[in-house]
PDB file of N, CA and C in Angstrom:
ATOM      1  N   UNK A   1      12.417  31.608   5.824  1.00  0.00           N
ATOM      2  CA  UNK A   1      11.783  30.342   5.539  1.00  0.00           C
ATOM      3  C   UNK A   1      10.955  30.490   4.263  1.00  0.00           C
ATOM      4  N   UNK A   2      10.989  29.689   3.525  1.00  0.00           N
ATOM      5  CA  UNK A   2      10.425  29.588   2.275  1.00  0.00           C
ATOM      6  C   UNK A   2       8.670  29.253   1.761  1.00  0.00           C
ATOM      7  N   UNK A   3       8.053  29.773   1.453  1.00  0.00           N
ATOM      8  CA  UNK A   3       6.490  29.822   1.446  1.00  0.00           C
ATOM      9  C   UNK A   3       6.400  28.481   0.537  1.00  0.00           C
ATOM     10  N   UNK A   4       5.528  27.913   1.817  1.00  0.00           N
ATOM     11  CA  UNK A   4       4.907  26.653   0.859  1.00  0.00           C
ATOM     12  C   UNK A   4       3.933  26.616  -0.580  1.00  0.00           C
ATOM     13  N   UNK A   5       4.114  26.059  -1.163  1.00  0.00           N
ATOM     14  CA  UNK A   5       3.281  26.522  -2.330  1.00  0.00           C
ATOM     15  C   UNK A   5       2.248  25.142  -2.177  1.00  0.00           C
ATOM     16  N   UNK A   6       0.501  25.584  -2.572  1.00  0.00           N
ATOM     17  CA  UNK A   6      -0.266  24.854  -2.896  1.00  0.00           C
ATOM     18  C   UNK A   6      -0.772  24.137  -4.290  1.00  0.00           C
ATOM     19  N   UNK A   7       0.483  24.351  -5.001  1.00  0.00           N
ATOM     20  CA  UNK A   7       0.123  24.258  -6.441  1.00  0.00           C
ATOM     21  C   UNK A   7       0.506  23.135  -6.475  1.00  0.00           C
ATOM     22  N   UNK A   8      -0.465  22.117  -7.246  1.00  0.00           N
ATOM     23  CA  UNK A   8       0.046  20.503  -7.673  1.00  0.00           C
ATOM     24  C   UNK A   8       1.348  20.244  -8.866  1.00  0.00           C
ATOM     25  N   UNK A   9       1.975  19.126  -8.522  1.00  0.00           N
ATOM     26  CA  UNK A   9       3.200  18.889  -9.251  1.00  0.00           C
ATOM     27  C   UNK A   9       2.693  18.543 -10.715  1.00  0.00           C
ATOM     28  N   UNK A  10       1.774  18.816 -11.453  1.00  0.00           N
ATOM     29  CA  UNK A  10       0.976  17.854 -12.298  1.00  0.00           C
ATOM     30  C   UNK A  10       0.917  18.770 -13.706  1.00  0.00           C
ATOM     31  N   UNK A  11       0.415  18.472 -15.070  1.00  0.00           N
ATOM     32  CA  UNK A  11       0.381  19.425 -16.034  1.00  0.00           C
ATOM     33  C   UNK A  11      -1.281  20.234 -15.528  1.00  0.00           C
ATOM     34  N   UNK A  12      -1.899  20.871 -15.683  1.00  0.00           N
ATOM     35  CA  UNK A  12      -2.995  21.729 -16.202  1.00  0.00           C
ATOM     36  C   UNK A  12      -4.399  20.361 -16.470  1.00  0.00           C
ATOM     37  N   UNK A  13      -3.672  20.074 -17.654  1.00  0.00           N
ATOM     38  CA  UNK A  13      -4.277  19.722 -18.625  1.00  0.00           C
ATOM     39  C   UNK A  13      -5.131  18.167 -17.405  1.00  0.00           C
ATOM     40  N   UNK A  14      -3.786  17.462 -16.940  1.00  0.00           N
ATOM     41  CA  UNK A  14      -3.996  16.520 -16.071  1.00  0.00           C
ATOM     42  C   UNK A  14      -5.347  16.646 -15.084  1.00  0.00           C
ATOM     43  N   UNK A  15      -4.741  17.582 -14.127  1.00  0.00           N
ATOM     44  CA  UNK A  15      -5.704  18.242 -13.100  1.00  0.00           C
ATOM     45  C   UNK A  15      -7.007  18.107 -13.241  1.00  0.00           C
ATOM     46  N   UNK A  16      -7.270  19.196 -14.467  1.00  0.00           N
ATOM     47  CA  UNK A  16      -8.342  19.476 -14.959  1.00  0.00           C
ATOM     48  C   UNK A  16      -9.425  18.059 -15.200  1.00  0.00           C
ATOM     49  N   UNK A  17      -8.772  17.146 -15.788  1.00  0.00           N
ATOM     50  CA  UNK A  17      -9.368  15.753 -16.436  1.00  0.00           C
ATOM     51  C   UNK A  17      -9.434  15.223 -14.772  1.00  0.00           C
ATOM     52  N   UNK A  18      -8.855  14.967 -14.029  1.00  0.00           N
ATOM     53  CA  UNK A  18      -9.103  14.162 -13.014  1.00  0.00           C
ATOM     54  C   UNK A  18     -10.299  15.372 -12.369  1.00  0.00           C
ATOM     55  N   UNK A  19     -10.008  16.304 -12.107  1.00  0.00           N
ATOM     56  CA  UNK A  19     -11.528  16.597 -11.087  1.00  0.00           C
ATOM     57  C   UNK A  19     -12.565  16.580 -12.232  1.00  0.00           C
ATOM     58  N   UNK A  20     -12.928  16.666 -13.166  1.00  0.00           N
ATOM     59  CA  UNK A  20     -14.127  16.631 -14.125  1.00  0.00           C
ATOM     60  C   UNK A  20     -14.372  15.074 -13.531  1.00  0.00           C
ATOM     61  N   UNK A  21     -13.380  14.033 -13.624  1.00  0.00           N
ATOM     62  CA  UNK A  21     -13.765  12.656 -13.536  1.00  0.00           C
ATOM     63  C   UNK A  21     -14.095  12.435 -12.399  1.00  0.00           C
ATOM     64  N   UNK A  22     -13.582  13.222 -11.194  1.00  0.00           N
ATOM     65  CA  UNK A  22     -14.063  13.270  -9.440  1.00  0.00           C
ATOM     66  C   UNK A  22     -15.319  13.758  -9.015  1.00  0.00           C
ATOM     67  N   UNK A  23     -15.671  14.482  -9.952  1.00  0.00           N
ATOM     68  CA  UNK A  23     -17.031  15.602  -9.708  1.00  0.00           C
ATOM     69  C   UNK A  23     -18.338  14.995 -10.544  1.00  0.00           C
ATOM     70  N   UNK A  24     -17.543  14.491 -11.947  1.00  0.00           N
ATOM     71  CA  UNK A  24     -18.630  13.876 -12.066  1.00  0.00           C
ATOM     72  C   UNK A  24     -19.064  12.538 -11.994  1.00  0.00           C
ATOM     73  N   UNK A  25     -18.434  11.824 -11.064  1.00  0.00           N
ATOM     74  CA  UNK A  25     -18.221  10.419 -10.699  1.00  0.00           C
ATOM     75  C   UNK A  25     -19.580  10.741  -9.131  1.00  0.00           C
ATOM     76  N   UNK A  26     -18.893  11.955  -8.506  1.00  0.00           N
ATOM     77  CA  UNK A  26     -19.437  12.251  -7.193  1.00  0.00           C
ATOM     78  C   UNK A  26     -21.389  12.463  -7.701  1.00  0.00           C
ATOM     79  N   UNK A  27     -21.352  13.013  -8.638  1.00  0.00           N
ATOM     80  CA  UNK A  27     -22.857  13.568  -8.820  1.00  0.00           C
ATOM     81  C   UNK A  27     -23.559  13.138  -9.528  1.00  0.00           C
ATOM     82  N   UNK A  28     -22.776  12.134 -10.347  1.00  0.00           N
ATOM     83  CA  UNK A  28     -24.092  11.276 -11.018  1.00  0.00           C
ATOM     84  C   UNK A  28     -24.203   9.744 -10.168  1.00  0.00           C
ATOM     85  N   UNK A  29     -25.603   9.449 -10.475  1.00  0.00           N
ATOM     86  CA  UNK A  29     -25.929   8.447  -9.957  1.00  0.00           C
ATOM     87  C   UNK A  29     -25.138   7.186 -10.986  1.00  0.00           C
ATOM     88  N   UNK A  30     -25.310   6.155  -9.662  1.00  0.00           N
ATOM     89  CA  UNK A  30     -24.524   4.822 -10.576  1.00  0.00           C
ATOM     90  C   UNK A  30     -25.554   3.899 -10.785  1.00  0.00           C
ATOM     91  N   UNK A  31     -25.807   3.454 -12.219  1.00  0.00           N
ATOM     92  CA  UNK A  31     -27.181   2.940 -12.738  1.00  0.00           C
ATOM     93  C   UNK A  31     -26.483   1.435 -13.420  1.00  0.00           C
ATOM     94  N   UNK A  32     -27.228   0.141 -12.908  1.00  0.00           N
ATOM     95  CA  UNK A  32     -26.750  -0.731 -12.966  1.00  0.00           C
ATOM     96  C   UNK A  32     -27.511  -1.423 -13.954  1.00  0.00           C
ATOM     97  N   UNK A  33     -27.553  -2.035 -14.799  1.00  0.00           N
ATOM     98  CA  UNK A  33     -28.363  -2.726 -16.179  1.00  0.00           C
ATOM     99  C   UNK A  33     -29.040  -3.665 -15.523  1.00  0.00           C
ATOM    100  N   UNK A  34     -30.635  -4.428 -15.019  1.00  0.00           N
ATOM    101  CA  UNK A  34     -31.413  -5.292 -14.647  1.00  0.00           C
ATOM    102  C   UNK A  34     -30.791  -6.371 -15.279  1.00  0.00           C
ATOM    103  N   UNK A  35     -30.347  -7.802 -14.545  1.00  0.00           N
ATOM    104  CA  UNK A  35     -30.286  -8.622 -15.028  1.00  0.00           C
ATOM    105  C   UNK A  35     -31.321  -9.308 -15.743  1.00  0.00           C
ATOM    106  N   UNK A  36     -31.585 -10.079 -16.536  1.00  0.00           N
ATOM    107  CA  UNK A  36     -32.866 -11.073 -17.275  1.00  0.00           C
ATOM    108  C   UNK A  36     -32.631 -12.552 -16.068  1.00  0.00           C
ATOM    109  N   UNK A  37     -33.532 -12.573 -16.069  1.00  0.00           N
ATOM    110  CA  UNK A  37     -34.233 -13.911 -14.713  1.00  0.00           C
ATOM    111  C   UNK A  37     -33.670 -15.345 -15.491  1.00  0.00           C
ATOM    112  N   UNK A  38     -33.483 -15.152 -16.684  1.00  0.00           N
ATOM    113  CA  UNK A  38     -33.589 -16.595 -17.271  1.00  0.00           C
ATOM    114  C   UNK A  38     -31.848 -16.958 -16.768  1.00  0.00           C
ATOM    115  N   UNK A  39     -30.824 -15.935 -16.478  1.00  0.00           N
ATOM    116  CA  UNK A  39     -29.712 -16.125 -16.462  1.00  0.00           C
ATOM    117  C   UNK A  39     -29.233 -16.410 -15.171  1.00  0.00           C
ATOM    118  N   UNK A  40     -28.046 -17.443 -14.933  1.00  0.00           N
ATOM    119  CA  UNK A  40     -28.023 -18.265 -13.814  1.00  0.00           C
ATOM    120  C   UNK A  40     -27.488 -17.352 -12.772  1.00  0.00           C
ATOM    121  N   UNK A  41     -26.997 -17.045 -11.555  1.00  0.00           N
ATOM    122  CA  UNK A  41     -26.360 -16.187 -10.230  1.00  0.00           C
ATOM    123  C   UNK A  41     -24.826 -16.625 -10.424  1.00  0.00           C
ATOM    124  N   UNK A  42     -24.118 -15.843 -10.855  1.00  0.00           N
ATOM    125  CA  UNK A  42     -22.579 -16.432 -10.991  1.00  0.00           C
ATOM    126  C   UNK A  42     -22.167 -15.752  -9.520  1.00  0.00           C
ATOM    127  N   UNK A  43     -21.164 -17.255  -9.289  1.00  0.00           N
ATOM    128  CA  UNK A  43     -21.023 -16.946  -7.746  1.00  0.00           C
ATOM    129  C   UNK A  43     -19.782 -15.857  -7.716  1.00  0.00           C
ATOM    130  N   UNK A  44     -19.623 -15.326  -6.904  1.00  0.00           N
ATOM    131  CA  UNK A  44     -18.478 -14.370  -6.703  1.00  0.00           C
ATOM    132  C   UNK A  44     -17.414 -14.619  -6.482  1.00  0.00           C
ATOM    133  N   UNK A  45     -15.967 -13.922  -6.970  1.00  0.00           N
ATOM    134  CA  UNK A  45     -14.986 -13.881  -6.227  1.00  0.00           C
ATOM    135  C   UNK A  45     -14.372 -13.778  -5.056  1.00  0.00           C
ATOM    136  N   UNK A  46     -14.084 -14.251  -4.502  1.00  0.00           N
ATOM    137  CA  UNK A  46     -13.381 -14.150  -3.133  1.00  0.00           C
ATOM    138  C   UNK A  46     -12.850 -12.782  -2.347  1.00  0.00           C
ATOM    139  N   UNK A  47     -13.305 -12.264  -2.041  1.00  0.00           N
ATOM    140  CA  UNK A  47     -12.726 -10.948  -1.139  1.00  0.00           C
ATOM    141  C   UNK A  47     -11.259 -11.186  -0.842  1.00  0.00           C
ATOM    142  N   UNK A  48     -10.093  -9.823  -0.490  1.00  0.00           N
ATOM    143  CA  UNK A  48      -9.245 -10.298  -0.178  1.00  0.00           C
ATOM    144  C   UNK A  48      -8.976 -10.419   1.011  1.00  0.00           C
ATOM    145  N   UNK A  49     -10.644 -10.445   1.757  1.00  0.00           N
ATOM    146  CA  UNK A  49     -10.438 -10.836   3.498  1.00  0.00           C
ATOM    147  C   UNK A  49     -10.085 -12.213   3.183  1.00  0.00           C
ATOM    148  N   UNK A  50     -11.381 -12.675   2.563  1.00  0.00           N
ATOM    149  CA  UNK A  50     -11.374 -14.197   2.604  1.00  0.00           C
ATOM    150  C   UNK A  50      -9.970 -15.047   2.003  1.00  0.00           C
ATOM    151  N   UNK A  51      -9.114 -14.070   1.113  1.00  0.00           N
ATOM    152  CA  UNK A  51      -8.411 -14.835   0.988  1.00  0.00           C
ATOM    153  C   UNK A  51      -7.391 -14.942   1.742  1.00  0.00           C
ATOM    154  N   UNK A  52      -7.040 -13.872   2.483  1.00  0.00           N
ATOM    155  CA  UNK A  52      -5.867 -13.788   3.420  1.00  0.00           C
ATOM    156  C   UNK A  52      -6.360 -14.842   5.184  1.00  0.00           C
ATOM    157  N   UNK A  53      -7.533 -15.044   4.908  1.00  0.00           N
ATOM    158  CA  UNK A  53      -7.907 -16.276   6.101  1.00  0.00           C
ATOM    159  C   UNK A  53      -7.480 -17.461   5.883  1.00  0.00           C
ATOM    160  N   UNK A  54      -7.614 -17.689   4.372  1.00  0.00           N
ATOM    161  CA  UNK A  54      -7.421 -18.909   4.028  1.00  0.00           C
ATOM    162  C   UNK A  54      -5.742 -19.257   4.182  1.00  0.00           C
ATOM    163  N   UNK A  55      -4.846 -18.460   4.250  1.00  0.00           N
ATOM    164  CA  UNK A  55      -3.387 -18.385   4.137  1.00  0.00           C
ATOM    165  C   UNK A  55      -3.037 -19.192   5.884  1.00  0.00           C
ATOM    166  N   UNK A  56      -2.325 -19.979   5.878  1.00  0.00           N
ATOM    167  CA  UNK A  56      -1.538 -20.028   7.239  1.00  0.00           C
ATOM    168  C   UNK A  56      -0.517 -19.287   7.629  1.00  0.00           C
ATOM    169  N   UNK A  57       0.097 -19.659   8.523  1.00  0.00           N
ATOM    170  CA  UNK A  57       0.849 -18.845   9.245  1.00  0.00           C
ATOM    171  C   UNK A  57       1.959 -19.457   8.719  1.00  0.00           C
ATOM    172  N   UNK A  58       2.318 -21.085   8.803  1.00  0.00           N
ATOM    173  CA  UNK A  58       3.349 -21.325   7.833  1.00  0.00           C
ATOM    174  C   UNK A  58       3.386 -21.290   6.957  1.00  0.00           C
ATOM    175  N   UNK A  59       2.642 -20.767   6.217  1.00  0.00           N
ATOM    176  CA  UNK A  59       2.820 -20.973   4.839  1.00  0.00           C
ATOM    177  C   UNK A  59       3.236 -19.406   4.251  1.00  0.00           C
ATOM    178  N   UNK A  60       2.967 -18.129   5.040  1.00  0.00           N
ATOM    179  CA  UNK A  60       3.801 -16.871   5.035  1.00  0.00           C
ATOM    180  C   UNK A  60       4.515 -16.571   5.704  1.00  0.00           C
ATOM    181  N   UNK A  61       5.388 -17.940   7.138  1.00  0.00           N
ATOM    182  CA  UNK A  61       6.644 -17.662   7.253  1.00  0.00           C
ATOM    183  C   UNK A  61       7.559 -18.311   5.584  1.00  0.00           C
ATOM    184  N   UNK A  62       7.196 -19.421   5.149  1.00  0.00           N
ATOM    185  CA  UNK A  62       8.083 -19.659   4.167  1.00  0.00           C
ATOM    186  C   UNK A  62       7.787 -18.560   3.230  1.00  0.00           C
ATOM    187  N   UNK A  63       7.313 -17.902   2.624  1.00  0.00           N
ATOM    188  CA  UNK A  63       7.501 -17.351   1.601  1.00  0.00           C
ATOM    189  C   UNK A  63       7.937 -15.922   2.008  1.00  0.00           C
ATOM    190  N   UNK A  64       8.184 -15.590   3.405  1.00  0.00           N
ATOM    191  CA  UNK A  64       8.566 -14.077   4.068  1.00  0.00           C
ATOM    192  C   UNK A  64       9.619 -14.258   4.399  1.00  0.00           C
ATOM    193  N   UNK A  65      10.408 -15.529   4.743  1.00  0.00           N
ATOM    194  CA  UNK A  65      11.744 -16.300   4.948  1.00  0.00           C
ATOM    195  C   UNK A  65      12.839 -15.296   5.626  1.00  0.00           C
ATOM    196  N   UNK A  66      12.891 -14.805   3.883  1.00  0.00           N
ATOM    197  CA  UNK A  66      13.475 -13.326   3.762  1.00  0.00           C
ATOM    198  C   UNK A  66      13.889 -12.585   4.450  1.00  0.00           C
ATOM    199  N   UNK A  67      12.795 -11.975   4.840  1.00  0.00           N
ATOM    200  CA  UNK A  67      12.345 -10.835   5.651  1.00  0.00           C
ATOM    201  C   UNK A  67      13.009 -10.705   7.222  1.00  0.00           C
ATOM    202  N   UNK A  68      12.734 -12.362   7.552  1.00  0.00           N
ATOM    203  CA  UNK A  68      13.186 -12.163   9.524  1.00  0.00           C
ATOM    204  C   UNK A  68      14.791 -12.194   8.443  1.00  0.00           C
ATOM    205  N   UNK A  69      15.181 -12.924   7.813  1.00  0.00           N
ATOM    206  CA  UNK A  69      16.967 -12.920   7.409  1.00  0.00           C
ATOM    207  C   UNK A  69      17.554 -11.222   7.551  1.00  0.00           C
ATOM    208  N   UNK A  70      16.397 -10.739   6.581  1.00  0.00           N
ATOM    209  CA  UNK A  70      17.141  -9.342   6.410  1.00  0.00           C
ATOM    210  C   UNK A  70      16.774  -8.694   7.790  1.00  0.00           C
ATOM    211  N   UNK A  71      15.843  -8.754   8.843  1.00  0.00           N
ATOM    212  CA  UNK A  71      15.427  -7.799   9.607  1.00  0.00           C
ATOM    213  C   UNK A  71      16.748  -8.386  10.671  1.00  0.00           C
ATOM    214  N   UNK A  72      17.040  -9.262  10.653  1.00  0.00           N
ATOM    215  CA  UNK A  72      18.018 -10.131  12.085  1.00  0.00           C
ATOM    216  C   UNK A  72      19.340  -9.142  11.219  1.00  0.00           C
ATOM    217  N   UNK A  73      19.972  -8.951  10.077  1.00  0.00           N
ATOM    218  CA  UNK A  73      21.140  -8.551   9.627  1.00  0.00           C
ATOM    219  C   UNK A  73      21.081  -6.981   9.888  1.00  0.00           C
ATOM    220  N   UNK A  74      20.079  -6.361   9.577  1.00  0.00           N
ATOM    221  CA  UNK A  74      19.972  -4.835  10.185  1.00  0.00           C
ATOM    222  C   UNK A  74      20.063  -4.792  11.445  1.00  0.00           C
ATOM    223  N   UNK A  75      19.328  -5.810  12.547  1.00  0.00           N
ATOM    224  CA  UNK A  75      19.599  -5.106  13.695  1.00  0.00           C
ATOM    225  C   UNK A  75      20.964  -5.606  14.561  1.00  0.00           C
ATOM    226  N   UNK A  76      21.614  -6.514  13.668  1.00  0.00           N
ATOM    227  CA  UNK A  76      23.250  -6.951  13.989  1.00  0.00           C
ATOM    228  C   UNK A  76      23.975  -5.393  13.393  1.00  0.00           C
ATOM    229  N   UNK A  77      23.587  -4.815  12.329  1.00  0.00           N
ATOM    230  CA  UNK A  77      24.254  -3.921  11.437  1.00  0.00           C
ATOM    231  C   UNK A  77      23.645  -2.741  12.908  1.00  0.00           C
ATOM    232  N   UNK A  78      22.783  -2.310  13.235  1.00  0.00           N
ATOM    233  CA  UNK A  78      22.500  -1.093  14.293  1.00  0.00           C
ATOM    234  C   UNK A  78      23.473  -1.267  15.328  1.00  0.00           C
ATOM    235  N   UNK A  79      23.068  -2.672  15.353  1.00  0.00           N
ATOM    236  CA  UNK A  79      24.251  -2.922  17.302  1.00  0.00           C
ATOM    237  C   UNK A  79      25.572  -2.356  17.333  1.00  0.00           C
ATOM    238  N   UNK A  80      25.825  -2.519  16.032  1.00  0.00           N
ATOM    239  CA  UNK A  80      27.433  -2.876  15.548  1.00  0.00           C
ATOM    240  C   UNK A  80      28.167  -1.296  15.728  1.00  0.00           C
ATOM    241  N   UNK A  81      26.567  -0.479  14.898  1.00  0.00           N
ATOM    242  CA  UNK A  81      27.148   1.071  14.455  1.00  0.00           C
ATOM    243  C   UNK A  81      27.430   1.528  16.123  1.00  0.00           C
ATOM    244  N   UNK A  82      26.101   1.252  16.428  1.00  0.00           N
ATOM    245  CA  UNK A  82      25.802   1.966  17.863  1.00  0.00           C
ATOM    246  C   UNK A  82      27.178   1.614  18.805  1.00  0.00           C
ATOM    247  N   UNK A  83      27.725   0.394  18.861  1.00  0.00           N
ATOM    248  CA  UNK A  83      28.801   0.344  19.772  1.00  0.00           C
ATOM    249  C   UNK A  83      29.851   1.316  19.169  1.00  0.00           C
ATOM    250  N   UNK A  84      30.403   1.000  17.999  1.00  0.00           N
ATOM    251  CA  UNK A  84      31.130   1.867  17.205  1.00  0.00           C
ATOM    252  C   UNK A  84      30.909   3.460  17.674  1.00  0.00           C
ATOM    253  N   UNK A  85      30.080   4.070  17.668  1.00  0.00           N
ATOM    254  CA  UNK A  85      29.310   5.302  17.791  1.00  0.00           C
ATOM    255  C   UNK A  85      29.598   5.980  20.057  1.00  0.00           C
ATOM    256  N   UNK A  86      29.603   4.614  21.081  1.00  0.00           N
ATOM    257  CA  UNK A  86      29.721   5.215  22.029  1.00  0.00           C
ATOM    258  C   UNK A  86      31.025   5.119  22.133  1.00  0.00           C
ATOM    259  N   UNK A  87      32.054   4.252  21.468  1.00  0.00           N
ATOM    260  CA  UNK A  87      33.345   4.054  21.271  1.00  0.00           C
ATOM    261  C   UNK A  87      34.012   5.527  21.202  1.00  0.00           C
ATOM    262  N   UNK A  88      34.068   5.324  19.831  1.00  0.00           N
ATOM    263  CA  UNK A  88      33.952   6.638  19.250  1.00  0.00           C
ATOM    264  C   UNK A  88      33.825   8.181  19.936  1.00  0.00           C
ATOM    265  N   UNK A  89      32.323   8.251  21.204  1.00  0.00           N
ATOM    266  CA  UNK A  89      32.545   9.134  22.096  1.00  0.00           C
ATOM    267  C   UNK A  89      33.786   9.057  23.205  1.00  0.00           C
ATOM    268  N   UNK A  90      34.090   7.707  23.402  1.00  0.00           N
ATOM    269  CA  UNK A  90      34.886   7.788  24.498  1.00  0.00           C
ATOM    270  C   UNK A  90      36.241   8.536  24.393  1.00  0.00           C
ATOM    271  N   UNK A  91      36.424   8.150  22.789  1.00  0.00           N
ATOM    272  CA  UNK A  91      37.993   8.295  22.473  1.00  0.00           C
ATOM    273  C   UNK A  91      37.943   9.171  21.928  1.00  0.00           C
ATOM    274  N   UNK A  92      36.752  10.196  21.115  1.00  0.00           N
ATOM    275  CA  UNK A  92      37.233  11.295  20.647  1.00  0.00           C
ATOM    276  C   UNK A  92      37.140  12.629  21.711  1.00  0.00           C
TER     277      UNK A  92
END
């Protein structure tokens, strides 16, 4: 059996730049600029909780349509193999 190796698929050079950016992301503090009072509260963007609440249920069956089409044709395509497959045992 063949020894796993722990070495990353990556150049050197790569590596190196991402943990400098991990380590020193981890240990310095994150310092945010004081806003000035005179400037108005801009309201926020929407989370993507909030936006996936706002979605109905019909309204991501139509655009998933697709999806039951292709999932109903695979499991016609399994039935199909699988009979094929105990067939197959009987007669070979």
């Amino acid at each position: 059996m063949a020894k796993k190796r722990r070495k990353p698929n990556v150049p050197q050079q790569t590596l190196e730049r991402a943990r400098r950016e991990l380590y020193s992301a981890a240990d310095a503090p994150v310092e945010q600029a004081p806003r000035p009072a005179s400037q108005p509260q801009v309201a926020k963007a929407p989370t993507p909780v909030q936006a996936v609440k706002a979605t109905s249920v019909r309204n991501l069956r139509q655009e998933y349509a697709y999806v039951l089409s292709d999932l109903r044709n695979m499991g016609i395509l399994a039935a199909v193999l699988m009979v094929v497959l105990v067939l197959m045992s009987l007669f070979i």
